[in-house]
N, C-alpha and C. Protein backbone atom coordinates (compact mmCIF):
# COMPACT_ATOMS: atom_id res chain seq x y z
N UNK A 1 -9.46 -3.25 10.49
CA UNK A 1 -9.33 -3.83 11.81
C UNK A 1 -8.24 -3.08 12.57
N UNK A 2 -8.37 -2.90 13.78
CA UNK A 2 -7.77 -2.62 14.65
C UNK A 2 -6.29 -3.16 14.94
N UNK A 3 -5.30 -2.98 15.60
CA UNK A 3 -4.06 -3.64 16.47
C UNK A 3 -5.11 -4.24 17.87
N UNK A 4 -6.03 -3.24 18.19
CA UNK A 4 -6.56 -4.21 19.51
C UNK A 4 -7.38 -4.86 19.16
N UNK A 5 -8.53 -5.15 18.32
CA UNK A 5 -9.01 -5.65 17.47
C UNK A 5 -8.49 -6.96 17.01
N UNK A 6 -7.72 -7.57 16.56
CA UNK A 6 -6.69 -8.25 15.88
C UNK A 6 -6.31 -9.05 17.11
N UNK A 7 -5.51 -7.93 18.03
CA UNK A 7 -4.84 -9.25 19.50
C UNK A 7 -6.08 -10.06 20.16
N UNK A 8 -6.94 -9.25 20.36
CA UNK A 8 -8.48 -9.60 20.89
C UNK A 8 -8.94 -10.70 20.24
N UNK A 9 -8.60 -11.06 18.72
CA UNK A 9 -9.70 -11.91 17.99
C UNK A 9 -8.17 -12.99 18.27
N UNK A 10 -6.75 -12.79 18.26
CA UNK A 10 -5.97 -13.53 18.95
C UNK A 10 -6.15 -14.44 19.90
N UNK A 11 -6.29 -13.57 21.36
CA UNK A 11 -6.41 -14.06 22.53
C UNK A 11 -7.52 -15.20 22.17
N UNK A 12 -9.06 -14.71 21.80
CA UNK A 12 -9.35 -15.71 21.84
C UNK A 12 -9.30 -17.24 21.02
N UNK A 13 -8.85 -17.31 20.41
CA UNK A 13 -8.79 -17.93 19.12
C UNK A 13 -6.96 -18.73 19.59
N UNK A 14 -6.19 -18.23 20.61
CA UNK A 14 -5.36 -19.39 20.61
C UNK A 14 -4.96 -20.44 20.86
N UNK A 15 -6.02 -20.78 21.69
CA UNK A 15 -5.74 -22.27 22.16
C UNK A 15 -6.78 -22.92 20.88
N UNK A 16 -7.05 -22.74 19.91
CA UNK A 16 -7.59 -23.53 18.70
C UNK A 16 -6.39 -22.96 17.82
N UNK A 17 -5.36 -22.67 17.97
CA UNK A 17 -3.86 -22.26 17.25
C UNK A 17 -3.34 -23.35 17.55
N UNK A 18 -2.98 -23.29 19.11
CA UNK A 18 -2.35 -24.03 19.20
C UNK A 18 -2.67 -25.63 19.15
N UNK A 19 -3.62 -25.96 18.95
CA UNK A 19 -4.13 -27.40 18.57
C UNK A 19 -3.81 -27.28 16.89
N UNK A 20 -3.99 -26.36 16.42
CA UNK A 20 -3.88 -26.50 14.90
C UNK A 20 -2.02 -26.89 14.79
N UNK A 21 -1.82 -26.19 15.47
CA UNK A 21 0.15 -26.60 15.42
C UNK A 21 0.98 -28.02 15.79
N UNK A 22 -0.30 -28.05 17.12
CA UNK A 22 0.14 -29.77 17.56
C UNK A 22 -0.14 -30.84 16.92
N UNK A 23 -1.73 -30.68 16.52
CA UNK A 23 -2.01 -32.03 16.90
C UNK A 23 -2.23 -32.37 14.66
N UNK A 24 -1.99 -33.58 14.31
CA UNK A 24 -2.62 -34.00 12.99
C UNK A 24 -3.79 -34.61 12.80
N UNK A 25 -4.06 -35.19 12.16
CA UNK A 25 -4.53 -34.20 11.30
C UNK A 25 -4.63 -32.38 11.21
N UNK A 26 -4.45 -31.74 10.51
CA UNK A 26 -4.46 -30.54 10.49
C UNK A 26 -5.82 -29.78 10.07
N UNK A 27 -6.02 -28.91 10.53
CA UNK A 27 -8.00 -28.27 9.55
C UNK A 27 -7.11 -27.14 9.37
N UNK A 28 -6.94 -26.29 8.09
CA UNK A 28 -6.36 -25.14 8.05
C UNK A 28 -7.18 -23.93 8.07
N UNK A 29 -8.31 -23.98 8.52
CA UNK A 29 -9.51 -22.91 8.70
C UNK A 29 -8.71 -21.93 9.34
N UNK A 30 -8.40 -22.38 11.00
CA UNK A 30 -7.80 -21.36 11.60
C UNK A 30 -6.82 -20.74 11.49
N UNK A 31 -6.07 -21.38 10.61
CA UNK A 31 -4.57 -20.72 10.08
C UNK A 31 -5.34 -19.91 8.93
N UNK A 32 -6.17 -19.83 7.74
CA UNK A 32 -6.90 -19.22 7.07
C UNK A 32 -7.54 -18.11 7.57
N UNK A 33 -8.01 -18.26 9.01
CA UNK A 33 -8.80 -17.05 9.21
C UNK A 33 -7.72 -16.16 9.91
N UNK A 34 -6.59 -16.67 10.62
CA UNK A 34 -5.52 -15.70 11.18
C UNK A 34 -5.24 -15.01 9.81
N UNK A 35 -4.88 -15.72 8.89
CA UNK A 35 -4.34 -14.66 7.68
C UNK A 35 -5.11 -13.86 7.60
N UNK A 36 -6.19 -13.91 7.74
CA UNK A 36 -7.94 -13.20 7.08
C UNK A 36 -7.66 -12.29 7.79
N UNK A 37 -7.14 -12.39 9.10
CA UNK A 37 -7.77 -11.01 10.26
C UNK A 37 -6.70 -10.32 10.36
N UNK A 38 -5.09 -10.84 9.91
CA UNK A 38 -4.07 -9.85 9.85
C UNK A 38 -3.93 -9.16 8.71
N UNK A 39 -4.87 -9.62 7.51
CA UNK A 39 -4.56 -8.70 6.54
C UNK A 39 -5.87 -7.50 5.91
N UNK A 40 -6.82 -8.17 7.53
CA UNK A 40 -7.74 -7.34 7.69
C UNK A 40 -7.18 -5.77 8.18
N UNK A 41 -5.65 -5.65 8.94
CA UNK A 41 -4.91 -5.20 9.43
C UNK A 41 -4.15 -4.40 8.28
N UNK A 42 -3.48 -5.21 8.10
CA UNK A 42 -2.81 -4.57 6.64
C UNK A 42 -2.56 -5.50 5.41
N UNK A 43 -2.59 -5.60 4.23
CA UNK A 43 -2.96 -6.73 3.32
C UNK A 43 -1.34 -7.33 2.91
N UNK A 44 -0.47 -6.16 3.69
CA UNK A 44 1.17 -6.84 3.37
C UNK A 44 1.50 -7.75 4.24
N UNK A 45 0.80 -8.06 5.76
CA UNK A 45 0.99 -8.66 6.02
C UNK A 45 0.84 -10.74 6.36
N UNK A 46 1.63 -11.22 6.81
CA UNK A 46 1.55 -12.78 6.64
C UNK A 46 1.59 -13.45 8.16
N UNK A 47 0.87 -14.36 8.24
CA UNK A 47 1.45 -14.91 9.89
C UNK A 47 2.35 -16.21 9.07
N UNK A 48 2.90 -16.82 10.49
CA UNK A 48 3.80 -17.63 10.22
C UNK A 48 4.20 -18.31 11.76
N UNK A 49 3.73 -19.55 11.90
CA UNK A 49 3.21 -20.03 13.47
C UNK A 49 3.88 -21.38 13.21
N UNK A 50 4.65 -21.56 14.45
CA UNK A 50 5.19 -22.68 14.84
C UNK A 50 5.18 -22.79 16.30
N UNK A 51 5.83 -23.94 16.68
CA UNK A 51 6.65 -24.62 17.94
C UNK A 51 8.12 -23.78 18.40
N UNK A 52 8.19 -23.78 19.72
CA UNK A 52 9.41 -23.57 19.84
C UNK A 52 10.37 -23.82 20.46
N UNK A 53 10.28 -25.24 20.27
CA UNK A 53 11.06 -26.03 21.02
C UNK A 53 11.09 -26.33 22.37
N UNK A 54 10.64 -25.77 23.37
CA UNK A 54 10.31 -26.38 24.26
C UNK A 54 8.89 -26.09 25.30
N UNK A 55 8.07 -26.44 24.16
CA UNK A 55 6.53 -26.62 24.49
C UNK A 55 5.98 -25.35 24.33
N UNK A 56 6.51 -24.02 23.82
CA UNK A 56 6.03 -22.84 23.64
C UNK A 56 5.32 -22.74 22.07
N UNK A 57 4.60 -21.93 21.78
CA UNK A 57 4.15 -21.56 20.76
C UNK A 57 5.09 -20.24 19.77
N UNK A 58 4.99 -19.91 18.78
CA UNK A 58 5.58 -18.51 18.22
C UNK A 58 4.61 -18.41 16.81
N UNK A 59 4.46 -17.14 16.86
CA UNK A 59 3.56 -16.23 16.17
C UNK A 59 4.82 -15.45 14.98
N UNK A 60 5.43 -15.45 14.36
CA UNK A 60 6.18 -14.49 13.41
C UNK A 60 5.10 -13.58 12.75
N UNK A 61 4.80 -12.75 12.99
CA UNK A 61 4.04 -11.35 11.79
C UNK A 61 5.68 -11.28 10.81
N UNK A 62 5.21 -11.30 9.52
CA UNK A 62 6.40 -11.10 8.65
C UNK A 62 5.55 -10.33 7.42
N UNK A 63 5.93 -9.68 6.75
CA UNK A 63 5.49 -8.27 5.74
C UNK A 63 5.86 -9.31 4.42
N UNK A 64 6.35 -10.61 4.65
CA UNK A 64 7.16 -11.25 3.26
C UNK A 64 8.17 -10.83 2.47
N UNK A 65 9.23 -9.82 3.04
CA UNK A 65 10.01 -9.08 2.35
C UNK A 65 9.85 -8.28 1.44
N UNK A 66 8.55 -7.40 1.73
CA UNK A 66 7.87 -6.39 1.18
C UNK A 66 8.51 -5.05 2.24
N UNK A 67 9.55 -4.24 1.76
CA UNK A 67 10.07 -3.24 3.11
C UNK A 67 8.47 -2.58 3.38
N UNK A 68 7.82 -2.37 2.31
CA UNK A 68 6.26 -1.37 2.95
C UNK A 68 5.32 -1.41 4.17
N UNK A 69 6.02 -2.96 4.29
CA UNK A 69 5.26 -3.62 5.27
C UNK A 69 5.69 -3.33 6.75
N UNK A 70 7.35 -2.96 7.01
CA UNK A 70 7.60 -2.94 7.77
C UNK A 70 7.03 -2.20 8.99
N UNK A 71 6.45 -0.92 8.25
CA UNK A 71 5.80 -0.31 9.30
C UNK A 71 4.57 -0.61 10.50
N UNK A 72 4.08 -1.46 9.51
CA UNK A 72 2.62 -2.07 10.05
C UNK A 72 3.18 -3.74 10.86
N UNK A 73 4.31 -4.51 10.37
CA UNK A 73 4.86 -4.94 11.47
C UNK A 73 4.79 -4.46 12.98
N UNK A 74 5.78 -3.27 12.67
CA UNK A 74 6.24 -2.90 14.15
C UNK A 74 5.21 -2.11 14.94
N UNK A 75 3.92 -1.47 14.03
CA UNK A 75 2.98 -1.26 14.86
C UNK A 75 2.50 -1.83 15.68
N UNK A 76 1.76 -3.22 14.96
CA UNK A 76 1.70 -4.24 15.87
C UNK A 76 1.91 -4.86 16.57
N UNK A 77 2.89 -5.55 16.31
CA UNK A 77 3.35 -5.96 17.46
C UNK A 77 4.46 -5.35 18.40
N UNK A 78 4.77 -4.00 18.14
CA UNK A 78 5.03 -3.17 19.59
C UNK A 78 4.13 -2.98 20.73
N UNK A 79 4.49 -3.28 21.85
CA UNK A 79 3.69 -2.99 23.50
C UNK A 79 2.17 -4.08 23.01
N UNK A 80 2.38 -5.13 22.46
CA UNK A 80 1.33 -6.23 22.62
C UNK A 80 1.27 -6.87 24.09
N UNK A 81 0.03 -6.90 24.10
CA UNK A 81 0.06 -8.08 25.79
C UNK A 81 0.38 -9.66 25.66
N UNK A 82 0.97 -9.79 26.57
CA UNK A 82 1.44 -11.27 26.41
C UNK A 82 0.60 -12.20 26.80
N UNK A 83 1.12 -12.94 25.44
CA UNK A 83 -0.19 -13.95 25.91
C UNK A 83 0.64 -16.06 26.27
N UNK A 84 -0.07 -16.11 27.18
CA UNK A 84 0.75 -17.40 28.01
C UNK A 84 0.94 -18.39 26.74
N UNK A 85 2.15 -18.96 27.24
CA UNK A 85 2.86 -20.12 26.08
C UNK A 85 3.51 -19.72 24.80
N UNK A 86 3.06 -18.15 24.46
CA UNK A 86 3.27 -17.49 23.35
C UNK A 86 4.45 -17.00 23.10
N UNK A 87 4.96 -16.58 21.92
CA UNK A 87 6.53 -15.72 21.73
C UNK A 87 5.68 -15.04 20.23
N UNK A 88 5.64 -13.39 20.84
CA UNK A 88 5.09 -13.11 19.18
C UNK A 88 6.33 -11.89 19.00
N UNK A 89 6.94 -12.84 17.59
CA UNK A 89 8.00 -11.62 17.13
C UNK A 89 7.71 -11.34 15.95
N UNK A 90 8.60 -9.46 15.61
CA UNK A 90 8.58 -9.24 14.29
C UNK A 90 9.54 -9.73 13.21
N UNK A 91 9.00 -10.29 12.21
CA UNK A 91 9.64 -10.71 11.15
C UNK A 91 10.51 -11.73 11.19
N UNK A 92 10.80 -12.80 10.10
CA UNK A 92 11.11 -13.93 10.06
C UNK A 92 12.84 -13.81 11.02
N UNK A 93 13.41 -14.54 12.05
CA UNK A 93 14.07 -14.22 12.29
C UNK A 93 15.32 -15.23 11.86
N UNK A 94 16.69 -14.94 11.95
CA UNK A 94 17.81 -15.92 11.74
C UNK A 94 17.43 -17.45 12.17
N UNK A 95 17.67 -18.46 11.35
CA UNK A 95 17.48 -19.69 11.56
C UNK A 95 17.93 -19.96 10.58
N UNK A 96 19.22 -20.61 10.07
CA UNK A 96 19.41 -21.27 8.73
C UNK A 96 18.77 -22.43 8.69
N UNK A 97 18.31 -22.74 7.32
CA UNK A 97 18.06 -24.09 6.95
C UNK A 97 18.61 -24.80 5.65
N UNK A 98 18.99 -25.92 6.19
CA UNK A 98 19.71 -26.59 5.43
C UNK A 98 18.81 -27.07 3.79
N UNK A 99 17.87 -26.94 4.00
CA UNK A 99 16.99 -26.71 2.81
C UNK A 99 16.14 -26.25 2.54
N UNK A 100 14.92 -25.96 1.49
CA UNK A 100 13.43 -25.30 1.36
C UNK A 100 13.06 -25.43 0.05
N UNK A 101 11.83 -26.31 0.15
CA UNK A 101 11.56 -26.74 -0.77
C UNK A 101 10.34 -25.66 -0.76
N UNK A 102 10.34 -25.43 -2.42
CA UNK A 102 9.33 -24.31 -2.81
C UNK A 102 8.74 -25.31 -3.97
N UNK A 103 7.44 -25.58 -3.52
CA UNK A 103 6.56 -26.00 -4.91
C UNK A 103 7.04 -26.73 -5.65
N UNK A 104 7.78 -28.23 -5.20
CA UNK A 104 8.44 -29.45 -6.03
C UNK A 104 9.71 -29.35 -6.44
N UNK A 105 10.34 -27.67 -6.30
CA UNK A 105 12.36 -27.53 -6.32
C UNK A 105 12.49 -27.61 -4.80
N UNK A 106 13.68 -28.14 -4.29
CA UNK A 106 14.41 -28.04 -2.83
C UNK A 106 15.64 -27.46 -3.14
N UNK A 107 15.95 -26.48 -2.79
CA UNK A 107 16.90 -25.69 -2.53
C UNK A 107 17.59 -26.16 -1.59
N UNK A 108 19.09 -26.84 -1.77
CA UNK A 108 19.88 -26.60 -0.59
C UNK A 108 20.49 -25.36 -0.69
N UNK A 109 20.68 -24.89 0.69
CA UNK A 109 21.33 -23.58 1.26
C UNK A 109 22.99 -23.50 0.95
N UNK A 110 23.41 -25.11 0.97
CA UNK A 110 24.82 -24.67 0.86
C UNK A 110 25.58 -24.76 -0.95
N UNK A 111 24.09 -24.89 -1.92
CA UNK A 111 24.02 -24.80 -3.04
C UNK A 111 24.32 -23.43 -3.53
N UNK A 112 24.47 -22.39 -2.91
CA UNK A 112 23.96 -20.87 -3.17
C UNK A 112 25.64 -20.11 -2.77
N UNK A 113 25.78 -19.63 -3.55
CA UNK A 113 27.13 -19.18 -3.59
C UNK A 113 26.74 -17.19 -3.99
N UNK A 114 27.36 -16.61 -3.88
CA UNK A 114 27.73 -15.43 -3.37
C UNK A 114 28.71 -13.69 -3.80
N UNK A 115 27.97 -12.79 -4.35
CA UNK A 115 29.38 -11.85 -4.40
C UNK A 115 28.32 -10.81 -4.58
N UNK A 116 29.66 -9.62 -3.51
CA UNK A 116 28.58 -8.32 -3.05
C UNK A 116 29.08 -7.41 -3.22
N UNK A 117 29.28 -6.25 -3.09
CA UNK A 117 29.64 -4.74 -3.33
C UNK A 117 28.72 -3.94 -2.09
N UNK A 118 29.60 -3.29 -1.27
CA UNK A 118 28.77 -2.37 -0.37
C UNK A 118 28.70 -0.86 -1.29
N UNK A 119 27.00 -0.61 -0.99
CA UNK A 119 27.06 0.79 -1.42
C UNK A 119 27.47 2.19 -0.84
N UNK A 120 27.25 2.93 -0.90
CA UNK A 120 27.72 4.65 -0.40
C UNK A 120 26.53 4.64 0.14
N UNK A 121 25.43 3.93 0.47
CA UNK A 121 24.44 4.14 1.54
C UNK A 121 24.10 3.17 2.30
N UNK A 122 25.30 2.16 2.82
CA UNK A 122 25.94 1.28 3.43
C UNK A 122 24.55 -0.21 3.36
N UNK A 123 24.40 -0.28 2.16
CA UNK A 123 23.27 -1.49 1.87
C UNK A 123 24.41 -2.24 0.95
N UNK A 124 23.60 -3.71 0.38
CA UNK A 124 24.73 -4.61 -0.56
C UNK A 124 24.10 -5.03 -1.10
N UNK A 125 24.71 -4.96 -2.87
CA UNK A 125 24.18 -5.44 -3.56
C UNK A 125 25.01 -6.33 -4.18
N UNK A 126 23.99 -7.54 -3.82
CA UNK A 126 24.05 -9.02 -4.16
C UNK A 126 23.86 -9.75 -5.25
N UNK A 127 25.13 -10.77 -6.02
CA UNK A 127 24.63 -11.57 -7.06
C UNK A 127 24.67 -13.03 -6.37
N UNK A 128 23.97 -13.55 -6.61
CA UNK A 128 23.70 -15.09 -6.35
C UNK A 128 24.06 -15.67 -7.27
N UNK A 129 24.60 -16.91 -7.17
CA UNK A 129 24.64 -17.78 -8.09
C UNK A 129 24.50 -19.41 -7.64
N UNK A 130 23.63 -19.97 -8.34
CA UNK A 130 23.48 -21.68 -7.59
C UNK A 130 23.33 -22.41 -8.71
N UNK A 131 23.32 -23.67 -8.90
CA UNK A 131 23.42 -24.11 -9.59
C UNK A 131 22.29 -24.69 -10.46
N UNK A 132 21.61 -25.06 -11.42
CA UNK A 132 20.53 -25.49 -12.13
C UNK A 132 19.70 -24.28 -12.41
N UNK A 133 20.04 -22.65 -11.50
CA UNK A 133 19.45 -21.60 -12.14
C UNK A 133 18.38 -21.52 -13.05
N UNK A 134 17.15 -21.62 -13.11
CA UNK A 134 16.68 -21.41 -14.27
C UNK A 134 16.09 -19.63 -13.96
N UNK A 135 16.04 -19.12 -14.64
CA UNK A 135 15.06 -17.39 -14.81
C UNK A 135 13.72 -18.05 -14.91
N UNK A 136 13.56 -18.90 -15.75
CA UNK A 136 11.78 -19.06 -15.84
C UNK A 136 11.38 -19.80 -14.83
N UNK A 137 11.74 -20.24 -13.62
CA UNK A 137 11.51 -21.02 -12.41
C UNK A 137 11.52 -19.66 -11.67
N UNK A 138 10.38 -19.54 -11.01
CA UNK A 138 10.30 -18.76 -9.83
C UNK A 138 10.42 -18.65 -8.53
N UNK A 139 10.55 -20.61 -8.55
CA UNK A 139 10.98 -21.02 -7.28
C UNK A 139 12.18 -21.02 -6.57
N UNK A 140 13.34 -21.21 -7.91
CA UNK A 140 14.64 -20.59 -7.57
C UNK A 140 14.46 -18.85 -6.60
N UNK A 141 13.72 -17.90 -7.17
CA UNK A 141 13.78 -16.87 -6.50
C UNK A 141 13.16 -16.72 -5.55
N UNK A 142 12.31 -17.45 -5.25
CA UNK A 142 11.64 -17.67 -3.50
C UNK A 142 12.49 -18.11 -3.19
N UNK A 143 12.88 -19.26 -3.15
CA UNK A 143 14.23 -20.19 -2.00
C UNK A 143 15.33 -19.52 -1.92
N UNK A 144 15.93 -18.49 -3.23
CA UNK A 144 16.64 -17.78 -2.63
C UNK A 144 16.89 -16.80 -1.71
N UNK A 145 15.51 -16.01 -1.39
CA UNK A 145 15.10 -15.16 -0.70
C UNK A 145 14.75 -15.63 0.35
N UNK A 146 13.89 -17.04 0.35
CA UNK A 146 14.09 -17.10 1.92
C UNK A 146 15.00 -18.24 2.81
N UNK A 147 16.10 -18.80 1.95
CA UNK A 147 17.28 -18.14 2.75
C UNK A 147 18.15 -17.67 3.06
N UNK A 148 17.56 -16.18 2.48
CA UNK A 148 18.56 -15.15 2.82
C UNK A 148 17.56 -14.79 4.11
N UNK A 149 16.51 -14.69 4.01
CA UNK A 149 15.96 -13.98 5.44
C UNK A 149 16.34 -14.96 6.39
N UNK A 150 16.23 -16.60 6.35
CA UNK A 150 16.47 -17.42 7.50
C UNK A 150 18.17 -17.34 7.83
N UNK A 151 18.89 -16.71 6.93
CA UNK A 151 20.57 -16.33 7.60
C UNK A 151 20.54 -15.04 8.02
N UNK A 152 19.98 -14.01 7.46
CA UNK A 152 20.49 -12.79 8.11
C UNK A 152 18.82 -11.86 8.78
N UNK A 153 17.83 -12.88 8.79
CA UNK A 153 16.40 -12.16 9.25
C UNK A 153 16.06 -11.40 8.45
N UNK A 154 14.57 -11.73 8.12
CA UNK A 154 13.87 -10.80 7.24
C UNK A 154 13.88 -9.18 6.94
N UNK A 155 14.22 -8.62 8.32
CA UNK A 155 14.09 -7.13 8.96
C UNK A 155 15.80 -6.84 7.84
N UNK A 156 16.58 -7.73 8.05
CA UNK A 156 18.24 -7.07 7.44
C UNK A 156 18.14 -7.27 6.09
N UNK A 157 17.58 -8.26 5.36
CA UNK A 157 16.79 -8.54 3.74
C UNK A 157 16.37 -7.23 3.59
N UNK A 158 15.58 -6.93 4.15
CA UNK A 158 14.71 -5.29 3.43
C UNK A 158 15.67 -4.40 3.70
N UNK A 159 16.32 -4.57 4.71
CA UNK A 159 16.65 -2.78 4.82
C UNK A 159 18.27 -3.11 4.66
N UNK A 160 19.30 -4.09 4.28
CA UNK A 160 20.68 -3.73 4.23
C UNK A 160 20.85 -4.08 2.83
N UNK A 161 19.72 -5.15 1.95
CA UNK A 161 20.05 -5.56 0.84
C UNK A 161 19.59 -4.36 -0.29
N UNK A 162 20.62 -4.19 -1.08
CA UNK A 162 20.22 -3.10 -2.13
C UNK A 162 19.54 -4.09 -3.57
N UNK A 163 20.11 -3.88 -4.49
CA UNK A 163 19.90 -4.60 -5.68
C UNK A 163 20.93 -6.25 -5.69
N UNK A 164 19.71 -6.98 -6.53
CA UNK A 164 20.33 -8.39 -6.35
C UNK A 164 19.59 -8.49 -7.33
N UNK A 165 20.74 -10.04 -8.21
CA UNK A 165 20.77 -10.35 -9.00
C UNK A 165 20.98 -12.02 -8.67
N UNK A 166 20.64 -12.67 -9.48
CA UNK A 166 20.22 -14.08 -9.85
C UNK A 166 20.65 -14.90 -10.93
N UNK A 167 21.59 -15.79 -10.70
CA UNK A 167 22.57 -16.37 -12.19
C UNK A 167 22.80 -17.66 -11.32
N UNK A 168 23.17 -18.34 -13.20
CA UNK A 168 23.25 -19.93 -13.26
C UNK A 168 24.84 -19.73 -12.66
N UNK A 169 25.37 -20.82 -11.84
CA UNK A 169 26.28 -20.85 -11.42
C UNK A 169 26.95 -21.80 -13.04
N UNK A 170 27.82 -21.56 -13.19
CA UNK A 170 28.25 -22.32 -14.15
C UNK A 170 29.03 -23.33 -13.96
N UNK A 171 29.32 -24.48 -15.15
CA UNK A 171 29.61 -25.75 -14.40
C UNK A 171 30.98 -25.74 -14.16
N UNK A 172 31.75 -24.34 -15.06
CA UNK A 172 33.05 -24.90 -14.81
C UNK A 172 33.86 -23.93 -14.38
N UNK A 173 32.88 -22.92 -13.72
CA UNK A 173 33.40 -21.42 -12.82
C UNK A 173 33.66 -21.99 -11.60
N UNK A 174 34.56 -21.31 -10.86
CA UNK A 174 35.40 -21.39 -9.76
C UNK A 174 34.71 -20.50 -9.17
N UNK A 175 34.56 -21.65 -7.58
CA UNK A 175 33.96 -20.93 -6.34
C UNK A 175 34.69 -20.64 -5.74
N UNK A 176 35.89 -20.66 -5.89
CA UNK A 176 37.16 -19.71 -4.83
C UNK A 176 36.69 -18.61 -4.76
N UNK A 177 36.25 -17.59 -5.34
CA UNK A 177 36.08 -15.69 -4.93
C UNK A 177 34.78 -15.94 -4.58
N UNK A 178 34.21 -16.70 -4.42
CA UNK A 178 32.55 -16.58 -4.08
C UNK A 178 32.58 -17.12 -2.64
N UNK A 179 31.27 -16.35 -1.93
CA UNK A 179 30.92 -16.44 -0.55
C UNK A 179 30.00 -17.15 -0.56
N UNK A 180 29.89 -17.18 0.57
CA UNK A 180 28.24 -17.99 1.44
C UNK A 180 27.53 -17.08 1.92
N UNK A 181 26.09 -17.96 1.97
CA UNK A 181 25.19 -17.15 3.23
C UNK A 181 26.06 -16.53 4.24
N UNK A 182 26.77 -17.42 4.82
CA UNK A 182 27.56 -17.27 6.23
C UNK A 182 27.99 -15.90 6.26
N UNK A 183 29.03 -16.02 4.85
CA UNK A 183 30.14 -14.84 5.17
C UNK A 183 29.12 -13.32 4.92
N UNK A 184 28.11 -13.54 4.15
CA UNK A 184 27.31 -12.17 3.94
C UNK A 184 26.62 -11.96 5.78
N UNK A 185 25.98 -12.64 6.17
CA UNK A 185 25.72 -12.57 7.70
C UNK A 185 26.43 -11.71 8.23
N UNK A 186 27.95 -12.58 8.15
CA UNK A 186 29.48 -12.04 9.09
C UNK A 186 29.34 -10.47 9.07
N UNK A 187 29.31 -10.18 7.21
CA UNK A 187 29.64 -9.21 7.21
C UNK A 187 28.70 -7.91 7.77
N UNK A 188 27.36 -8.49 7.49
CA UNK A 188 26.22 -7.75 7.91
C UNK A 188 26.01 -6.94 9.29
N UNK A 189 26.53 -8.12 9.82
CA UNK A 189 26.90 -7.89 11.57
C UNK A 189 27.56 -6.84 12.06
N UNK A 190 28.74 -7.40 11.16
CA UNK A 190 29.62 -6.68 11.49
C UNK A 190 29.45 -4.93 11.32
N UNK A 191 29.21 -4.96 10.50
CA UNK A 191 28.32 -3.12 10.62
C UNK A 191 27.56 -2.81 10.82
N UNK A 192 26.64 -3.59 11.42
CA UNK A 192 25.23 -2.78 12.62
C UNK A 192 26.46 -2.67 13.60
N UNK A 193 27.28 -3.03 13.90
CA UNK A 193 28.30 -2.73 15.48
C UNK A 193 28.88 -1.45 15.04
């Protein structure tokens, strides 16, 4: 499929989006076939459709923190036509959330504690640590990942994070030298300037 191809089967198809977003009952056909036709596009990619607060719609194209993907992101949705009520951006952007539940675990965000090392090719590599950790839970490593993309955006996940690592916070280790989401953000920022 096409980029014009794709906006085309968009355009028409959004005002049955946007009923799928408003109204409940939900039919997930059309959210099924958007996936269908963006990964008719490229198979890394994911939609990801909400509200936005004040009566607008938003479209996120996100690659899922696959960097391969990035390219076929920004193809797309670079020089797209706008379409009314709409906001279509690339990749999941900053929004913390105070929780995320993955598949029956809820992750709180301020559960997730922190320590980094910048490399000589100015990326960071990250150990996590939260508490109840398990390695054989996989859901721990989704929720951790996404929120790291909802603090520092999906686009700074792929391309500033180097190697990361994943550990039980222990019950009787001291969180004094350990960071937050927050302070990794801070720091993130602070050197794109």
């Amino acid at each position: 499929m096409t980029k014009e191809e794709f906006w085309a089967w968009f355009g028409d198809n959004r005002k049955v989006l946007e009923k799928f977003i408003s109204e409940e009952p939900r039919d997930y056909a059309i959210y099924e076939a958007l996936t269908d036709k963006l990964q008719e596009y490229s198979d890394l990619l994911i939609p990801e459709i909400t509200m936005n607060g004040v009566g607008g719609y938003v479209l996120i194209i996100s690659c899922d923190g696959i960097a391969k993907g990035i390219p076929f992101v920004e193809s797309l949705v670079d020089d797209t036509v706008d379409f009314p009520n709409w906001e279509i951006l690339k990749f999941r952007q900053p929004a913390p959330m105070k929780l995320i539940p993955v598949n029956g675990l809820v992750l709180k965000r301020n559960s997730i504690f922190l320590e980094w090392e910048q490399t000589t090719d100015l990326k960071y590599d990250v150990v996590f640590f939260t508490e109840n950790y398990d390695r054989s839970n996989k859901n721990y490593d989704v929720g951790i990942f996404l929120h790291l993309d909802h603090t520092i955006g999906e686009y700074h996940s792929m391309t500033k994070i180097g190697k990361v690592e994943l550990k039980r916070l222990g019950f009787f280790q001291s969180k004094k030298k350990l960071k937050t989401l927050d302070d990794l953000k801070e720091e993130i920022y602070k050197s794109l300037n």
